[in-house]
N, C-alpha and C. Protein backbone atom coordinates (compact mmCIF):
# COMPACT_ATOMS: atom_id res chain seq x y z
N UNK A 1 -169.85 -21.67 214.06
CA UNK A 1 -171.23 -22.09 214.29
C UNK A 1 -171.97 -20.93 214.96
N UNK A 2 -172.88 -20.15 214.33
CA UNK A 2 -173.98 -19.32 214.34
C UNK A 2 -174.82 -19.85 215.51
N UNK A 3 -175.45 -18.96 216.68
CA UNK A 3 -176.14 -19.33 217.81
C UNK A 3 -177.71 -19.75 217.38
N UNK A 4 -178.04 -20.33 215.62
CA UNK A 4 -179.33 -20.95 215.40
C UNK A 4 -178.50 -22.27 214.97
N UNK A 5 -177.66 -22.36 214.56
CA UNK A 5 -177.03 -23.70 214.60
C UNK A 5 -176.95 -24.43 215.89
N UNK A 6 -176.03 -23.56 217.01
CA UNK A 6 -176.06 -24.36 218.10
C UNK A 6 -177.14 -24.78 218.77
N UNK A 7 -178.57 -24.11 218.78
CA UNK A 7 -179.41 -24.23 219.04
C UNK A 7 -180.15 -25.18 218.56
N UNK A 8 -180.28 -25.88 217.14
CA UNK A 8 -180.79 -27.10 216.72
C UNK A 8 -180.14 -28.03 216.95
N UNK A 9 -178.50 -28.25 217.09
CA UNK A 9 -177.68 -28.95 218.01
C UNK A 9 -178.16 -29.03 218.74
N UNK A 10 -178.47 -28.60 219.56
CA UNK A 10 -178.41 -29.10 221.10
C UNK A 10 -179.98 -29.22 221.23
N UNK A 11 -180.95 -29.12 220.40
CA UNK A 11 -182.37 -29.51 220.24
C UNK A 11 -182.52 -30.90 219.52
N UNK A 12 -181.39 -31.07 218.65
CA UNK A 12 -181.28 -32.40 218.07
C UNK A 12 -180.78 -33.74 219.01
N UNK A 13 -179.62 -33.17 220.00
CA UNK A 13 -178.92 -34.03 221.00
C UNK A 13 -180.18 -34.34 221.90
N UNK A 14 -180.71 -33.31 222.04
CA UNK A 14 -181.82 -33.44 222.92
C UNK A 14 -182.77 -34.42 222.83
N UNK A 15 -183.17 -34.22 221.62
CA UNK A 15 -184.16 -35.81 220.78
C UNK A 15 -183.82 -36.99 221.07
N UNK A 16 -182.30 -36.85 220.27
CA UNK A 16 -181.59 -38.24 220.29
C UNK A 16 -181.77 -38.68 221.42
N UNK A 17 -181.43 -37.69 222.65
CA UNK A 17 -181.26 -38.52 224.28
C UNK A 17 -182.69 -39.17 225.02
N UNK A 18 -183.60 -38.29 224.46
CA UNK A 18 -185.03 -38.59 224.97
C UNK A 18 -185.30 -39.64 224.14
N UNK A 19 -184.86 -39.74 223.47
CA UNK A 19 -185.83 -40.58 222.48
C UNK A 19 -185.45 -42.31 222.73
N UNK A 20 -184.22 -41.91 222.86
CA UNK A 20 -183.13 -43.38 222.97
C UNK A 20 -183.86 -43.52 224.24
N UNK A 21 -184.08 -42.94 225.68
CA UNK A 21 -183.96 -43.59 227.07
C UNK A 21 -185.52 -43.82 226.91
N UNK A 22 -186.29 -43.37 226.22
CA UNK A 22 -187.85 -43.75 225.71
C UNK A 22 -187.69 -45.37 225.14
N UNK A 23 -187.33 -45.59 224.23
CA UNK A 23 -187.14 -46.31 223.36
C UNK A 23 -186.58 -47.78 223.59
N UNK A 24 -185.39 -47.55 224.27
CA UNK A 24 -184.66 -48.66 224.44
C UNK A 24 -184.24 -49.43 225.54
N UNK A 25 -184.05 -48.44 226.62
CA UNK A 25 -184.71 -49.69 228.44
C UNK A 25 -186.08 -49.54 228.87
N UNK A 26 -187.30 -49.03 227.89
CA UNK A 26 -188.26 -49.10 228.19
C UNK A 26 -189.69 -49.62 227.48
N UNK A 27 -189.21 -49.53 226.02
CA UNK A 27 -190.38 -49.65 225.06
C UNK A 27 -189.82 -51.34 224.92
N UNK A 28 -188.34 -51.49 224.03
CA UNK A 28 -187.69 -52.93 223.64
C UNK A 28 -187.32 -53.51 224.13
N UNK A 29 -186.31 -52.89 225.33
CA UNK A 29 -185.86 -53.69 226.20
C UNK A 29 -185.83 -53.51 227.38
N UNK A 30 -186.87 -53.72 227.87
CA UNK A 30 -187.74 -53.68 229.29
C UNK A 30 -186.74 -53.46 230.04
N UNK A 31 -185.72 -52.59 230.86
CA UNK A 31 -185.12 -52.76 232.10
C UNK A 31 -185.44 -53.30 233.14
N UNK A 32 -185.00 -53.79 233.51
CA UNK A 32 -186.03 -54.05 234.89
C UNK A 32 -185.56 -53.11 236.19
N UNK A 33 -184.54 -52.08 236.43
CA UNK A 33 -184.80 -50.93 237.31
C UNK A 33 -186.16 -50.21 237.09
N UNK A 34 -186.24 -50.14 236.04
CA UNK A 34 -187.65 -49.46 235.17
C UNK A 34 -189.10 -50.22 235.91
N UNK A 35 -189.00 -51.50 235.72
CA UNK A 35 -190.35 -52.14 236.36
C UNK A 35 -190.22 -52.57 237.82
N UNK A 36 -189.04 -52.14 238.63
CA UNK A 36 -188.61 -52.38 239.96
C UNK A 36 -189.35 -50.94 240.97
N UNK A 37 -189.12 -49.72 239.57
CA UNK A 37 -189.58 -48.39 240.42
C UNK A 37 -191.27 -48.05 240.26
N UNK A 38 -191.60 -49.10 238.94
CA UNK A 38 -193.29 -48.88 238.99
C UNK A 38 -193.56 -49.78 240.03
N UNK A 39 -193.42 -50.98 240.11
CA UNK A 39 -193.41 -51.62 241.38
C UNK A 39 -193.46 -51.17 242.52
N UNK A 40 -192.69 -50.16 242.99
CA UNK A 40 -192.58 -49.53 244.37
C UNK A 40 -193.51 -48.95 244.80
N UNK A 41 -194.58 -48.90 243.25
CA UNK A 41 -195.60 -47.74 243.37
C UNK A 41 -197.46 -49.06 243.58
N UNK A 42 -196.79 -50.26 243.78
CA UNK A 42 -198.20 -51.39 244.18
C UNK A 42 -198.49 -51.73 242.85
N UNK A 43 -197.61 -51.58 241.74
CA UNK A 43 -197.82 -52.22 240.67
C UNK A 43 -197.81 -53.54 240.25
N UNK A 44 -197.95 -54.81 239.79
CA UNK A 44 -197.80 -55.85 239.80
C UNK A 44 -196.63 -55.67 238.23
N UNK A 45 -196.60 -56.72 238.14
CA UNK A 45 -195.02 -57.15 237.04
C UNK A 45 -195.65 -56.66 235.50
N UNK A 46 -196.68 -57.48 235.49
CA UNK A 46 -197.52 -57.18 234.47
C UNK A 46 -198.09 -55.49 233.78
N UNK A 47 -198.50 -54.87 235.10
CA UNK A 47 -198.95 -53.44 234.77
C UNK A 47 -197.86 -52.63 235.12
N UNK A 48 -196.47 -52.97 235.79
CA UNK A 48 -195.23 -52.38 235.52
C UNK A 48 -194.54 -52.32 234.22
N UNK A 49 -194.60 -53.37 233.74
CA UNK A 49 -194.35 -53.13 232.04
C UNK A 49 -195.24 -52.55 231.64
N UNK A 50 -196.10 -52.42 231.60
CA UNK A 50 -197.28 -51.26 230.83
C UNK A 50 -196.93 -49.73 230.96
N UNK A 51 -196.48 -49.63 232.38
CA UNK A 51 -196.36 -47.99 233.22
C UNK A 51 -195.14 -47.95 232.68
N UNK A 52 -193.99 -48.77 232.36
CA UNK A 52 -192.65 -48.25 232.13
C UNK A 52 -192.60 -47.97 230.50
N UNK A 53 -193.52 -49.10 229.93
CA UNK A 53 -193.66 -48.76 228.59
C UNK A 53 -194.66 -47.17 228.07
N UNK A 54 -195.78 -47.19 228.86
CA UNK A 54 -196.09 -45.90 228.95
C UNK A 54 -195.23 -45.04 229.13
N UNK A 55 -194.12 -45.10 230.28
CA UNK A 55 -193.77 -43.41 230.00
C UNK A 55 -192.27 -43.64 229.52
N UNK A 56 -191.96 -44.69 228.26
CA UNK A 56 -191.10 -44.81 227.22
C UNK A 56 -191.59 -44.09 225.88
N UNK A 57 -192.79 -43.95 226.06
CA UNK A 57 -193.70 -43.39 224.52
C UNK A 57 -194.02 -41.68 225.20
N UNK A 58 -193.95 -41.43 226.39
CA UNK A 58 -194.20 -40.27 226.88
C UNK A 58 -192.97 -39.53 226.61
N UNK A 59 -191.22 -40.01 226.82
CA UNK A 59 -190.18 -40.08 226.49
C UNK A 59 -189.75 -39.42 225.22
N UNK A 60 -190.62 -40.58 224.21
CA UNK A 60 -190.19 -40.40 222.44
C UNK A 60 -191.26 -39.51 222.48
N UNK A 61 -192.43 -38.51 222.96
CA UNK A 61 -193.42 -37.58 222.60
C UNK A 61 -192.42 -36.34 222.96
N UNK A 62 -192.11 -36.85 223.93
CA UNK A 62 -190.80 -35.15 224.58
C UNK A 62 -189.96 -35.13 223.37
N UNK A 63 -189.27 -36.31 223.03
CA UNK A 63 -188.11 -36.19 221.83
C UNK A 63 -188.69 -35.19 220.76
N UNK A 64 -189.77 -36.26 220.18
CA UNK A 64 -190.59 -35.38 219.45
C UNK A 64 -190.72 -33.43 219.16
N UNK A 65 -190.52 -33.51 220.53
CA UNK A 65 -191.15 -32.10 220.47
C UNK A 65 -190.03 -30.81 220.63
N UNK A 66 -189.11 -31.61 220.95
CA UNK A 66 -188.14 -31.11 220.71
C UNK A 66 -187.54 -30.97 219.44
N UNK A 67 -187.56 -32.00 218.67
CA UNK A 67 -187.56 -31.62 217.02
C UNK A 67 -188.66 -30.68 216.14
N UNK A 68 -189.81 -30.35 217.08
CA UNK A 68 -190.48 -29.83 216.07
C UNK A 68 -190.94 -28.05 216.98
N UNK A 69 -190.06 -28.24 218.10
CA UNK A 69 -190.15 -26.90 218.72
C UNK A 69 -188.88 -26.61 218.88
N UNK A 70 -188.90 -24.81 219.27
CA UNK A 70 -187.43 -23.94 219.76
C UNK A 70 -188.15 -23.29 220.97
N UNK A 71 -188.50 -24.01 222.20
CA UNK A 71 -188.87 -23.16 222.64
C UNK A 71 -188.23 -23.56 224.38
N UNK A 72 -188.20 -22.35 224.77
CA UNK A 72 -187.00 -22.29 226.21
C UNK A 72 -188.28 -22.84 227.01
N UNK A 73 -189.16 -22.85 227.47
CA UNK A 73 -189.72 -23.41 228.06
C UNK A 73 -190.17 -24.85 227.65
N UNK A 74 -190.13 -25.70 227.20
CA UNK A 74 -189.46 -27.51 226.38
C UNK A 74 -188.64 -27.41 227.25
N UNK A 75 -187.37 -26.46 227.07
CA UNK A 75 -186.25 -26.79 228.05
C UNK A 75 -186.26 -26.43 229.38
N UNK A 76 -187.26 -25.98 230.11
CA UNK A 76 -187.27 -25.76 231.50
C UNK A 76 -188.17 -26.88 231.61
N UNK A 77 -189.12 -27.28 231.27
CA UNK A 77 -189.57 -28.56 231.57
C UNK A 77 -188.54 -30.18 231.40
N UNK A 78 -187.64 -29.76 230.54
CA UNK A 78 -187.13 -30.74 230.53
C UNK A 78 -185.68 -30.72 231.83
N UNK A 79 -185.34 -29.85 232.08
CA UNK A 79 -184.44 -29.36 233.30
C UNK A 79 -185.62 -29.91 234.62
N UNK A 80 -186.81 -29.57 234.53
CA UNK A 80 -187.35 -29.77 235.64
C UNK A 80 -187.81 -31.47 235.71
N UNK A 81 -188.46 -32.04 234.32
CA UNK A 81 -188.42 -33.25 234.82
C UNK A 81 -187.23 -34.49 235.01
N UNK A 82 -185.52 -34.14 234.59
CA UNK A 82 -184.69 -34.57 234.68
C UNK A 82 -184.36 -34.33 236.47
N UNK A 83 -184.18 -33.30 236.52
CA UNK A 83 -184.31 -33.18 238.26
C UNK A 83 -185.06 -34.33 239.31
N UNK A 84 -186.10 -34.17 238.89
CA UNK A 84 -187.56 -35.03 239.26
C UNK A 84 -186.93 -36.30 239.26
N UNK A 85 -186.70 -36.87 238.31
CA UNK A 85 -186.34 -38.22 237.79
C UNK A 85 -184.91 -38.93 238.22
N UNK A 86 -184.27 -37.77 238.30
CA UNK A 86 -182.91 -38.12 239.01
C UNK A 86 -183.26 -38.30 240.76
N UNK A 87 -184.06 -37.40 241.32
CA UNK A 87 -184.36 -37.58 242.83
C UNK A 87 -184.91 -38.76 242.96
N UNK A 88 -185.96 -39.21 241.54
CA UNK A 88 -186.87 -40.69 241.99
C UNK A 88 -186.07 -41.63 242.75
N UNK A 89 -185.20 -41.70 241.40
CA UNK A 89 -184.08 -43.13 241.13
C UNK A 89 -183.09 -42.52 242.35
N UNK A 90 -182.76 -41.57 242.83
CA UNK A 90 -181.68 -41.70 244.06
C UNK A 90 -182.38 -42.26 245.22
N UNK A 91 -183.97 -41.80 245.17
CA UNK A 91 -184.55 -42.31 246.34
C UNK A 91 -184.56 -43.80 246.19
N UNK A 92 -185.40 -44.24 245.04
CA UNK A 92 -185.27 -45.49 244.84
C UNK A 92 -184.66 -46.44 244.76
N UNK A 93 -183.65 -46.46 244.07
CA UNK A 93 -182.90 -47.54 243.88
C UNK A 93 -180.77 -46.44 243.63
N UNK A 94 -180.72 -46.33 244.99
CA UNK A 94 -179.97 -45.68 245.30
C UNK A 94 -178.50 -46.10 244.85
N UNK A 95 -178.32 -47.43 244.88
CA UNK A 95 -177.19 -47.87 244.30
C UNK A 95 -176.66 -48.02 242.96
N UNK A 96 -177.81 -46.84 241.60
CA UNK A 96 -177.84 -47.04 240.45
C UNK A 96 -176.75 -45.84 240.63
N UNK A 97 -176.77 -45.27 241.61
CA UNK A 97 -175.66 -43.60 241.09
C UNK A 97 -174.57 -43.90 241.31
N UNK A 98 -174.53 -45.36 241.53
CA UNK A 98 -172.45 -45.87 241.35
C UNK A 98 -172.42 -46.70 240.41
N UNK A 99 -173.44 -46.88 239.94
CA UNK A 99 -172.68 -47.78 238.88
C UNK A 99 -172.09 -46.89 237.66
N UNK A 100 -171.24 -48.01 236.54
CA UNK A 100 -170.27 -47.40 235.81
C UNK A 100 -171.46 -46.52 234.43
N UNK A 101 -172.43 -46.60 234.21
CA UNK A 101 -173.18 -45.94 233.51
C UNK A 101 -174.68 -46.13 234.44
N UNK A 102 -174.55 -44.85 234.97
CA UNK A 102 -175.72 -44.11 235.62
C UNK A 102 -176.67 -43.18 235.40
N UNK A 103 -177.64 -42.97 235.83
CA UNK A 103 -178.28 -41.37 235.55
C UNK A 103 -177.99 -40.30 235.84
N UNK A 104 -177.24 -40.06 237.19
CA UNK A 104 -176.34 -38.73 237.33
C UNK A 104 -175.74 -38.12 236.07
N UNK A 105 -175.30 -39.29 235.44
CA UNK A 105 -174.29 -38.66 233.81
C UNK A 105 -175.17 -38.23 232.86
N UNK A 106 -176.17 -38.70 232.68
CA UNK A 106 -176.74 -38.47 231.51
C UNK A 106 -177.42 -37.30 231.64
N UNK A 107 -178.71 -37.43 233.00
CA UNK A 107 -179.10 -36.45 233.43
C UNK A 107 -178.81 -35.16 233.37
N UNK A 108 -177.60 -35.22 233.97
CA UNK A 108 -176.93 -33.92 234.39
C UNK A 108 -176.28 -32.80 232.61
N UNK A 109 -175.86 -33.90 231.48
CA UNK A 109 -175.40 -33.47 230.55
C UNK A 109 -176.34 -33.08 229.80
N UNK A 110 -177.89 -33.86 229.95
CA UNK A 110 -179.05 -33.44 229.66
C UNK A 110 -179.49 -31.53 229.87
N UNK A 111 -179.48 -31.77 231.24
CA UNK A 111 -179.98 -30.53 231.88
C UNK A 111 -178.79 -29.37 231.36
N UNK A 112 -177.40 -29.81 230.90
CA UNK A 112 -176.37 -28.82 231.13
C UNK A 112 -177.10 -28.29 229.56
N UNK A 113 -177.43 -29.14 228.31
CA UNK A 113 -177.52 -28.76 227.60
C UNK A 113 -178.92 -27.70 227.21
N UNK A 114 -179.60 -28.33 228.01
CA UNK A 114 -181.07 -27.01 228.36
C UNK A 114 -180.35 -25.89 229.10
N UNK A 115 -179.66 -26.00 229.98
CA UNK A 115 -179.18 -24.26 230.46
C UNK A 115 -178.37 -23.89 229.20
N UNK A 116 -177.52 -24.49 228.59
CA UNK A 116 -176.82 -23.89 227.70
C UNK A 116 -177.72 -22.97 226.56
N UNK A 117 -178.55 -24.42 226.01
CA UNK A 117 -179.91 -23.47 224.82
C UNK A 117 -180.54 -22.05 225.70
N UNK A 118 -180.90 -22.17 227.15
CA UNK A 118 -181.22 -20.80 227.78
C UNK A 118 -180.49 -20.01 227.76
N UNK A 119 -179.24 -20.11 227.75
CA UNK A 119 -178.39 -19.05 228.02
C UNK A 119 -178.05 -18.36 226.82
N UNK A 120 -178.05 -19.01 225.41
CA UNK A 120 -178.31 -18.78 223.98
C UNK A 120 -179.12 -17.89 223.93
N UNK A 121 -180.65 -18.17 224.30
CA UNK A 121 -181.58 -17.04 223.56
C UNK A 121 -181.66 -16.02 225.03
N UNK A 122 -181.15 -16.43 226.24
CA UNK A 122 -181.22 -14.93 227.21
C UNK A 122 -180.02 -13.67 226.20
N UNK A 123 -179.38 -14.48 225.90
CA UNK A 123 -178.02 -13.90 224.85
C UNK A 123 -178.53 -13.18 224.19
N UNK A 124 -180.00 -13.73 223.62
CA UNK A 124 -179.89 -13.19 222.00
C UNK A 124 -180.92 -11.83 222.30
N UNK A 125 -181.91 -12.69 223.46
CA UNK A 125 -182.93 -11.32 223.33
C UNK A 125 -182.10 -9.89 224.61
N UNK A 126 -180.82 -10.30 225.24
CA UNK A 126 -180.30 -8.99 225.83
C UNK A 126 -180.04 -8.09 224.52
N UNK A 127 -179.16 -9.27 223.77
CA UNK A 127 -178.28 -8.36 222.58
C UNK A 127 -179.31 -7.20 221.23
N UNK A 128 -180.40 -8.45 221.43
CA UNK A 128 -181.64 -7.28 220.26
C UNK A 128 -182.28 -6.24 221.74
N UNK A 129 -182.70 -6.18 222.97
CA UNK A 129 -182.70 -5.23 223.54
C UNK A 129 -182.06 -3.43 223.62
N UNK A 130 -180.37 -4.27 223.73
CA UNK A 130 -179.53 -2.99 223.70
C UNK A 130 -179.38 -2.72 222.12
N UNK A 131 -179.41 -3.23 221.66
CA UNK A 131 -180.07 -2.87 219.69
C UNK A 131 -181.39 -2.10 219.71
N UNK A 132 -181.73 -2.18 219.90
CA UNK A 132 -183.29 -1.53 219.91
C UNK A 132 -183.32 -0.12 220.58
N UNK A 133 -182.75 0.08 222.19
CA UNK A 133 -182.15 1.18 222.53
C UNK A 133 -181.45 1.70 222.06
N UNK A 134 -180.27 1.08 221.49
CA UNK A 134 -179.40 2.21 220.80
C UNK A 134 -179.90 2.82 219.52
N UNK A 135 -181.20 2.23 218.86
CA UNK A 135 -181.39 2.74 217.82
C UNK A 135 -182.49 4.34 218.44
N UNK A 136 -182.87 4.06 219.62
CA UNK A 136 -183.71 4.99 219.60
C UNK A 136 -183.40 6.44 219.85
């Protein structure tokens, strides 16, 4: 596997993951950690499903864009708002990072796979660098 293969791999995993945690404890099936943390914020029940469903479609727009971009900065935003999002929920509802499927896991395999795509094209543009020098 060629480093533009691994790279739509792990831009494709990327989709899939955004798209699913968009999609499915937030758009269909309302979590309710999800409307517990808009809540925290003076939301009522009603406009907590709205805010969680809002940023379930904000979610599938990131997925999105990850299928239709290659670009290392997608993945520093997405490293940075997984960070973000993991601190919410530790602040918030602190007892979600023991349970047997948490956000620590996902998060973290999330973010591993954005350093990995970075570390791909820091790869690629050292390697056309010292190419370019040696030709001169």
């Amino acid at each position: 596997m060629n480093n533009s293969q691994l790279s739509k791999f792990i831009n494709l995993s990327l989709a899939f993951l955004w798209g699913y945690q968009g999609l499915i404890p937030k758009i269909l099936f309302i979590n309710p950690d999800e409307i517990a943390i808009w809540q925290t914020f003076g939301l009522s029940y009603t406009q907590a499903q709205l805010a969680g469903q809002g940023s379930g479609v904000l979610e599938c727009v990131f997925a999105l864009l990850f299928l239709l971009s290659s670009s290392k900065y997608l993945h520093y935003l997405s490293i940075f708002s997984l960070v973000f999002l993991l601190a919410l929920v530790a602040f918030l509802i602190p007892d979600s990072l023991i349970r047997a499927f948490n956000p620590v896991v996902t998060n973290l395999a999330m973010i591993s796979l954005s350093i990995c795509y970075c570390m791909l094209h820091s790869q690629k543009a050292t390697s056309f660098s010292s190419q370019s020098k040696g030709s001169i």
